[in-house]
N, C-alpha and C. Protein backbone atom coordinates (compact mmCIF):
# COMPACT_ATOMS: atom_id res chain seq x y z
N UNK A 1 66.18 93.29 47.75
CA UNK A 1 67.49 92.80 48.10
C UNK A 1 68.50 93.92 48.21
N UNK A 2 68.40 94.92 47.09
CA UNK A 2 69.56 96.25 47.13
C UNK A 2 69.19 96.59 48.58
N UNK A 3 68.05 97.26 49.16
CA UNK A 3 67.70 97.43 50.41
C UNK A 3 68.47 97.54 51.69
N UNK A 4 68.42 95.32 51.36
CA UNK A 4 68.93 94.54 52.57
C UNK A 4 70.46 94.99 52.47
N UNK A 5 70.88 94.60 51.25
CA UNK A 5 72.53 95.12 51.56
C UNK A 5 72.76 97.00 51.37
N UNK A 6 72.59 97.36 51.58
CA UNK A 6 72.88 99.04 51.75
C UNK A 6 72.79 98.96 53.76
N UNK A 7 71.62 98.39 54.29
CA UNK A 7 71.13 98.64 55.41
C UNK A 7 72.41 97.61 56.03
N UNK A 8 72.74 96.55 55.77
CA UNK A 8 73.85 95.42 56.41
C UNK A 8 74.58 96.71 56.54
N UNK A 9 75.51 96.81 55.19
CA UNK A 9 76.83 97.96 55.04
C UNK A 9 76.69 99.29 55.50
N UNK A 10 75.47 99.75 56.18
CA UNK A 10 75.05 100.71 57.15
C UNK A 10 75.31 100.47 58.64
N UNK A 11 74.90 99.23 58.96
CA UNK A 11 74.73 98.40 60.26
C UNK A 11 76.70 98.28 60.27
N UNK A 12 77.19 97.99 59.54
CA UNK A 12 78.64 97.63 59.95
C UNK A 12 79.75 98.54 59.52
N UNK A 13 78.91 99.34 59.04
CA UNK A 13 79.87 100.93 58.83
C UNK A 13 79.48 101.12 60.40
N UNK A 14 78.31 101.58 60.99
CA UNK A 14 78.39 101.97 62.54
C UNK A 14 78.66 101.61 63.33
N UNK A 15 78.95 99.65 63.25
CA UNK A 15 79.39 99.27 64.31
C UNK A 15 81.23 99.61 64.12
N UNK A 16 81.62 99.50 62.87
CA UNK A 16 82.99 99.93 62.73
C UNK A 16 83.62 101.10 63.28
N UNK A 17 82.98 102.42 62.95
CA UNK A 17 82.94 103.66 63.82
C UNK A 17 83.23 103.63 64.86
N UNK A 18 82.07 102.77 66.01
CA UNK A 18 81.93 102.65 67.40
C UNK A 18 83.32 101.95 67.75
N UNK A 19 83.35 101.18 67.00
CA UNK A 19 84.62 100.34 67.76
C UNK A 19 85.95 101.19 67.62
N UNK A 20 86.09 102.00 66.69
CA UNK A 20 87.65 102.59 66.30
C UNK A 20 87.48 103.81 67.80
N UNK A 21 86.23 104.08 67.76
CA UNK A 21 86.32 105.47 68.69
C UNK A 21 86.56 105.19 70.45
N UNK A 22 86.45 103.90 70.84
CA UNK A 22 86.73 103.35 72.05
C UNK A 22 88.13 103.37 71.79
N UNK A 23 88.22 103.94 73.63
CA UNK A 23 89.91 103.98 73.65
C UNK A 23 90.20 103.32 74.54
N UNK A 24 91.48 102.49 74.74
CA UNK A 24 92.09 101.83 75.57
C UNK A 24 92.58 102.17 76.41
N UNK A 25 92.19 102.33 77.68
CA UNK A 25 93.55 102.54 78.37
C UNK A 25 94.57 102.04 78.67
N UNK A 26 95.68 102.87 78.50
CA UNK A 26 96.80 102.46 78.11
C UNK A 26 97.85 102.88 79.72
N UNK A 27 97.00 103.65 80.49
CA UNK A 27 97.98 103.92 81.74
C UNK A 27 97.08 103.78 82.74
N UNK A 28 97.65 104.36 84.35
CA UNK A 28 97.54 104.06 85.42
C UNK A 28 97.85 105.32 86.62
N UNK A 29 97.02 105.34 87.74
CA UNK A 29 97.25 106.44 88.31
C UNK A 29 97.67 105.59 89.58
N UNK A 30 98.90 106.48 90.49
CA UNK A 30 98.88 106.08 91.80
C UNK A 30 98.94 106.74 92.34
N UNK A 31 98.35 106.68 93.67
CA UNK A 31 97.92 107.55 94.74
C UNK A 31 98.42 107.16 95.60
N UNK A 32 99.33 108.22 96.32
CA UNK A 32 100.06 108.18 97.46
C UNK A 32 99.29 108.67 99.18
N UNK A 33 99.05 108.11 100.14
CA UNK A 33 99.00 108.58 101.30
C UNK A 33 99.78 108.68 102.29
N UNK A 34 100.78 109.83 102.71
CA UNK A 34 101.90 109.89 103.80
C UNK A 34 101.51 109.88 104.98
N UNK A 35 101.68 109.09 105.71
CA UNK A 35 101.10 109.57 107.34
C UNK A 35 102.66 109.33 108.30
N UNK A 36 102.80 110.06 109.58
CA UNK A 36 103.67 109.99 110.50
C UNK A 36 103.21 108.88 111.36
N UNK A 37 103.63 108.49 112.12
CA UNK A 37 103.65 107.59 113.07
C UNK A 37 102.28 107.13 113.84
N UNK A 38 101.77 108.42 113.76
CA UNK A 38 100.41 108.72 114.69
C UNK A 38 99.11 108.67 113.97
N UNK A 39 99.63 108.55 112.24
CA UNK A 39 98.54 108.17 111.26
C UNK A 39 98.36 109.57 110.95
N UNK A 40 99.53 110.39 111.38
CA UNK A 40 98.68 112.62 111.15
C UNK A 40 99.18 112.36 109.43
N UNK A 41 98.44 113.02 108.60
CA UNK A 41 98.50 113.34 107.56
C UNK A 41 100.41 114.22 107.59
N UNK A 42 101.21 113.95 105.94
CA UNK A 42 101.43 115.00 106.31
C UNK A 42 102.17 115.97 105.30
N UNK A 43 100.54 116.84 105.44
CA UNK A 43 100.54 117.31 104.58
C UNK A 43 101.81 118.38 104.21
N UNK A 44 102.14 119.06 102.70
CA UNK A 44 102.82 119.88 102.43
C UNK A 44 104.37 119.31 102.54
N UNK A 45 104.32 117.75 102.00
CA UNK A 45 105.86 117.36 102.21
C UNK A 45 105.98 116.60 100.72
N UNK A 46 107.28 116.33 100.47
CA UNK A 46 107.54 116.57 98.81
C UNK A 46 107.75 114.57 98.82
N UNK A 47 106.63 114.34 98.06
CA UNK A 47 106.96 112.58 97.81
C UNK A 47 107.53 112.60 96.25
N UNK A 48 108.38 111.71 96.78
CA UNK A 48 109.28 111.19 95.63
C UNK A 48 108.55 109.99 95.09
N UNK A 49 108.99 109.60 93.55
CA UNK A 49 108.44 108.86 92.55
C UNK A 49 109.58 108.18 91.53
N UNK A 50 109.69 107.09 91.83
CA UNK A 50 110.99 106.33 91.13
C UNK A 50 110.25 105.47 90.25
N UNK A 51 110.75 104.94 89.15
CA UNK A 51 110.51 104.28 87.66
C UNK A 51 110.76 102.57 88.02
N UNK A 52 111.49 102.13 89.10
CA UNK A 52 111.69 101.04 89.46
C UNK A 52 112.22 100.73 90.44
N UNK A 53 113.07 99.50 90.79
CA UNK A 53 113.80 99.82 92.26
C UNK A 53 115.13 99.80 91.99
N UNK A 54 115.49 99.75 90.49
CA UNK A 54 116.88 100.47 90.49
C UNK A 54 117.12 102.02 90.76
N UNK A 55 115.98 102.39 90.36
CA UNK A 55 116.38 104.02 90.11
C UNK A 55 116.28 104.42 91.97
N UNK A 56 115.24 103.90 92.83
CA UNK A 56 115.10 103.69 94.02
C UNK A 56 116.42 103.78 94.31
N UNK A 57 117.32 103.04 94.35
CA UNK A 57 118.15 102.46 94.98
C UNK A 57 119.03 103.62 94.96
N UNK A 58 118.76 103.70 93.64
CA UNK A 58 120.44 105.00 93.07
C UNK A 58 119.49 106.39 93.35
N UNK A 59 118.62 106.43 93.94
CA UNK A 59 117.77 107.90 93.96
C UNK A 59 118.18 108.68 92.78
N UNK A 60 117.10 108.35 91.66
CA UNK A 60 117.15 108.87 90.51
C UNK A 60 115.23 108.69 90.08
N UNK A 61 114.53 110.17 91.00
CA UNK A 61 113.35 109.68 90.92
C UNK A 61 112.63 110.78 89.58
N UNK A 62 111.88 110.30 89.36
CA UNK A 62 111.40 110.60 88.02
C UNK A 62 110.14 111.53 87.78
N UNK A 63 109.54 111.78 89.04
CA UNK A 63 108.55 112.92 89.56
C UNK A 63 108.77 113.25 91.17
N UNK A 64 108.55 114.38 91.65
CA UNK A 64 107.87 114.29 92.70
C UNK A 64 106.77 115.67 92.86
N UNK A 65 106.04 115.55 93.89
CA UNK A 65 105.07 116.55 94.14
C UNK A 65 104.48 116.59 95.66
N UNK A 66 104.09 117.77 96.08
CA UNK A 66 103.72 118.45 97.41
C UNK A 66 102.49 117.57 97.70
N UNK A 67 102.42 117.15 99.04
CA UNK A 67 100.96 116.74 99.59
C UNK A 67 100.21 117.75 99.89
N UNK A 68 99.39 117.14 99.71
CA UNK A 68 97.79 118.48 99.80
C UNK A 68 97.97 117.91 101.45
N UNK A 69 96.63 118.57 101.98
CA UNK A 69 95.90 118.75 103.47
C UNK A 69 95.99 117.25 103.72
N UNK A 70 95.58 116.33 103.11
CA UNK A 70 95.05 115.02 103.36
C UNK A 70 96.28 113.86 103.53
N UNK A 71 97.92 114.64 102.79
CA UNK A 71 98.97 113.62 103.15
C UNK A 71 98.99 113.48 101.88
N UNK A 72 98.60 113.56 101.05
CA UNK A 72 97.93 112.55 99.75
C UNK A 72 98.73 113.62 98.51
N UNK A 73 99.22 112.71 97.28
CA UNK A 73 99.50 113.35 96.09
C UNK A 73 98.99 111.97 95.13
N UNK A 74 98.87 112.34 93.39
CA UNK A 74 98.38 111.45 92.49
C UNK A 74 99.52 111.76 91.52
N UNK A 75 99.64 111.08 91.09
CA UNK A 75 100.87 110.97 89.83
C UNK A 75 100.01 109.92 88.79
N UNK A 76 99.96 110.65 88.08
CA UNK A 76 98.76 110.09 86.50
C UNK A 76 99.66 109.83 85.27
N UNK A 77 98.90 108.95 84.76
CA UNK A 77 99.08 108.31 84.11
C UNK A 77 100.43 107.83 83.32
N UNK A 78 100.83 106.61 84.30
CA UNK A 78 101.66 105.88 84.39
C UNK A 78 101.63 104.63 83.94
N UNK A 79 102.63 104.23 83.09
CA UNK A 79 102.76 102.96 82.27
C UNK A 79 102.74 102.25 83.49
N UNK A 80 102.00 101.13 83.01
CA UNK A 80 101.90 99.76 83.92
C UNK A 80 103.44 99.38 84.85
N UNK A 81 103.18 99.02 85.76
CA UNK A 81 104.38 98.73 86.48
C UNK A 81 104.70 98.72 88.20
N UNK A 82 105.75 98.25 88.35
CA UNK A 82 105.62 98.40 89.90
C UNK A 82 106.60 99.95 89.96
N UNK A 83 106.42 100.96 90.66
CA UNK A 83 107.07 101.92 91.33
C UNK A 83 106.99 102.01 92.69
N UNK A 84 108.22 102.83 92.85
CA UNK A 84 108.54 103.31 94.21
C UNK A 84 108.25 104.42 94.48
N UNK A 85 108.28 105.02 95.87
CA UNK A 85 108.23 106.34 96.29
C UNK A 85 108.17 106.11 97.94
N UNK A 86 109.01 107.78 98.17
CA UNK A 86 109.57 108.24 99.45
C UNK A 86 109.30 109.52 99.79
N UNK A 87 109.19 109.88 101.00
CA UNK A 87 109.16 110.99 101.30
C UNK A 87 109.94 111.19 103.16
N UNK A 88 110.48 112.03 102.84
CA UNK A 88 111.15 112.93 104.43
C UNK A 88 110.62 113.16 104.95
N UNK A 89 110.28 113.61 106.69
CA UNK A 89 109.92 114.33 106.77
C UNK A 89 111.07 115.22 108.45
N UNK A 90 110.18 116.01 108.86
CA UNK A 90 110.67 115.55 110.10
C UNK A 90 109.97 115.26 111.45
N UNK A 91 110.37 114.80 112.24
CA UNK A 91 109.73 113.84 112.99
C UNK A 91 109.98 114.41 114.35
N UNK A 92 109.12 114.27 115.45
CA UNK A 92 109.23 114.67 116.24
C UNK A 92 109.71 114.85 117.70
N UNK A 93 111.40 114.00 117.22
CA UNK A 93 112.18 113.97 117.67
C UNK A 93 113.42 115.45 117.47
N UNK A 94 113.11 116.20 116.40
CA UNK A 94 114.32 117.24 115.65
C UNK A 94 114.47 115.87 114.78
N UNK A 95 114.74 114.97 114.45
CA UNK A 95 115.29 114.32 113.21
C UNK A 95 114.68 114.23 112.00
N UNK A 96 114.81 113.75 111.21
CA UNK A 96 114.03 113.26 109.73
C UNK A 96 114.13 111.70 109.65
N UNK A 97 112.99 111.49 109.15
CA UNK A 97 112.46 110.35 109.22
C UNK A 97 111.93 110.04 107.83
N UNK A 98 112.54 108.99 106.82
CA UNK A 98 111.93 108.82 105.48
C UNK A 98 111.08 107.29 105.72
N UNK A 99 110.28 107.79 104.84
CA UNK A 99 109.20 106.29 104.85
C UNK A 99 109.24 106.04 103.26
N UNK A 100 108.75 105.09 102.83
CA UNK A 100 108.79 104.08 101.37
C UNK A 100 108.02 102.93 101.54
N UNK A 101 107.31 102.92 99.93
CA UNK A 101 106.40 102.27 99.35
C UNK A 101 106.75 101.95 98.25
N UNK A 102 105.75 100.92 97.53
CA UNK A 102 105.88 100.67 96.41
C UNK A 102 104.26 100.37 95.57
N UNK A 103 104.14 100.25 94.45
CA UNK A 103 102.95 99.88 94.41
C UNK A 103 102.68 99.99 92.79
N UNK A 104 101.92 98.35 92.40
CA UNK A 104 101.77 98.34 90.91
C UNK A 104 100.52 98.67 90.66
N UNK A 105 100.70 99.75 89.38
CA UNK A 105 99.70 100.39 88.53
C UNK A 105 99.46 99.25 87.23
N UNK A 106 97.88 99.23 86.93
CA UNK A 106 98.02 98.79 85.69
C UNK A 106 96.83 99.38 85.21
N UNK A 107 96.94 99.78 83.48
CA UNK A 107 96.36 100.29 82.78
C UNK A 107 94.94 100.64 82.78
N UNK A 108 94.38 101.15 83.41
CA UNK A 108 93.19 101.82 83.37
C UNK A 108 92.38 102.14 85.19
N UNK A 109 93.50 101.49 85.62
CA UNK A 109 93.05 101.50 87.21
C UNK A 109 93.82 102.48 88.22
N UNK A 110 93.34 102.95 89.11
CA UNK A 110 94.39 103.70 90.24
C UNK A 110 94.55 102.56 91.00
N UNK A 111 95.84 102.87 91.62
CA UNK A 111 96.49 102.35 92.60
C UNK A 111 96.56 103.18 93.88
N UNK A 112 96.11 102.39 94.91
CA UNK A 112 96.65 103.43 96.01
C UNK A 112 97.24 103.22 97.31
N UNK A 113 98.05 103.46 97.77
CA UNK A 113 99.29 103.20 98.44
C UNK A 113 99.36 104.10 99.83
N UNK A 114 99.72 103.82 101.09
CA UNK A 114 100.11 104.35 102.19
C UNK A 114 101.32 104.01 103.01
N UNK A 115 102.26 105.36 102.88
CA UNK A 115 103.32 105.20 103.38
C UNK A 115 103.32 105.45 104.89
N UNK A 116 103.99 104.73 105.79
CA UNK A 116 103.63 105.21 107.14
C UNK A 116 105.09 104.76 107.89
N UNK A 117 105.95 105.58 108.86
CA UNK A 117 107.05 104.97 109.61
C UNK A 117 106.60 103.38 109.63
């Protein structure tokens, strides 16, 4: 009988372990794709990253970062939520041309999003 209970309180000491050492995720990645009009990537242009659509509104954005080759930037790990983001560019008229998205992250998943005129 001592045996049986040493081996139980063995068995649920390890399952206790296992369980504390799993982690939750607790955030969210979103992935941005910029394209111009024509679907061209574009790359090397600065996307903006807003916290909601107040901060949107009042342009008060809370990251931004350069597109690689592909149009594309990732902004990691982000509390669950809906965000915004924008980017300039210019267009091939001589003008600038901003495009906007939005897109909800939730905890353990990417999100991914394409902004396009």
């Amino acid at each position: 009988m001592k045996k049986l209970v040493v081996s139980s309180f063995l068995a649920l000491a390890v399952l206790m372990i296992a369980a504390s050492c799993q982690k939750e995720e607790t955030t969210g990645d979103l992935i941005v794709y910029a394209e111009d009009i024509n679907g061209t990537a574009l790359a090397d242009e600065t996307i903006y990253l807003y916290n909601d659509e107040a901060d949107f509104n009042n342009v008060i954005y809370s990251d931004s970062k350069v597109a690689d080759d592909n149009g594309s930037v990732v902004f990691e790990l982000l509390e669950p939520g809906e965000y915004f983001v924008d980017c300039d560019f210019n267009n091939s008229n001589g003008g600038v041309t901003t495009i906007t998205g939005s897109g909800s992250v939730s905890a353990g998943y990417e999100t991914t999003i394409t902004i396009t005129p």
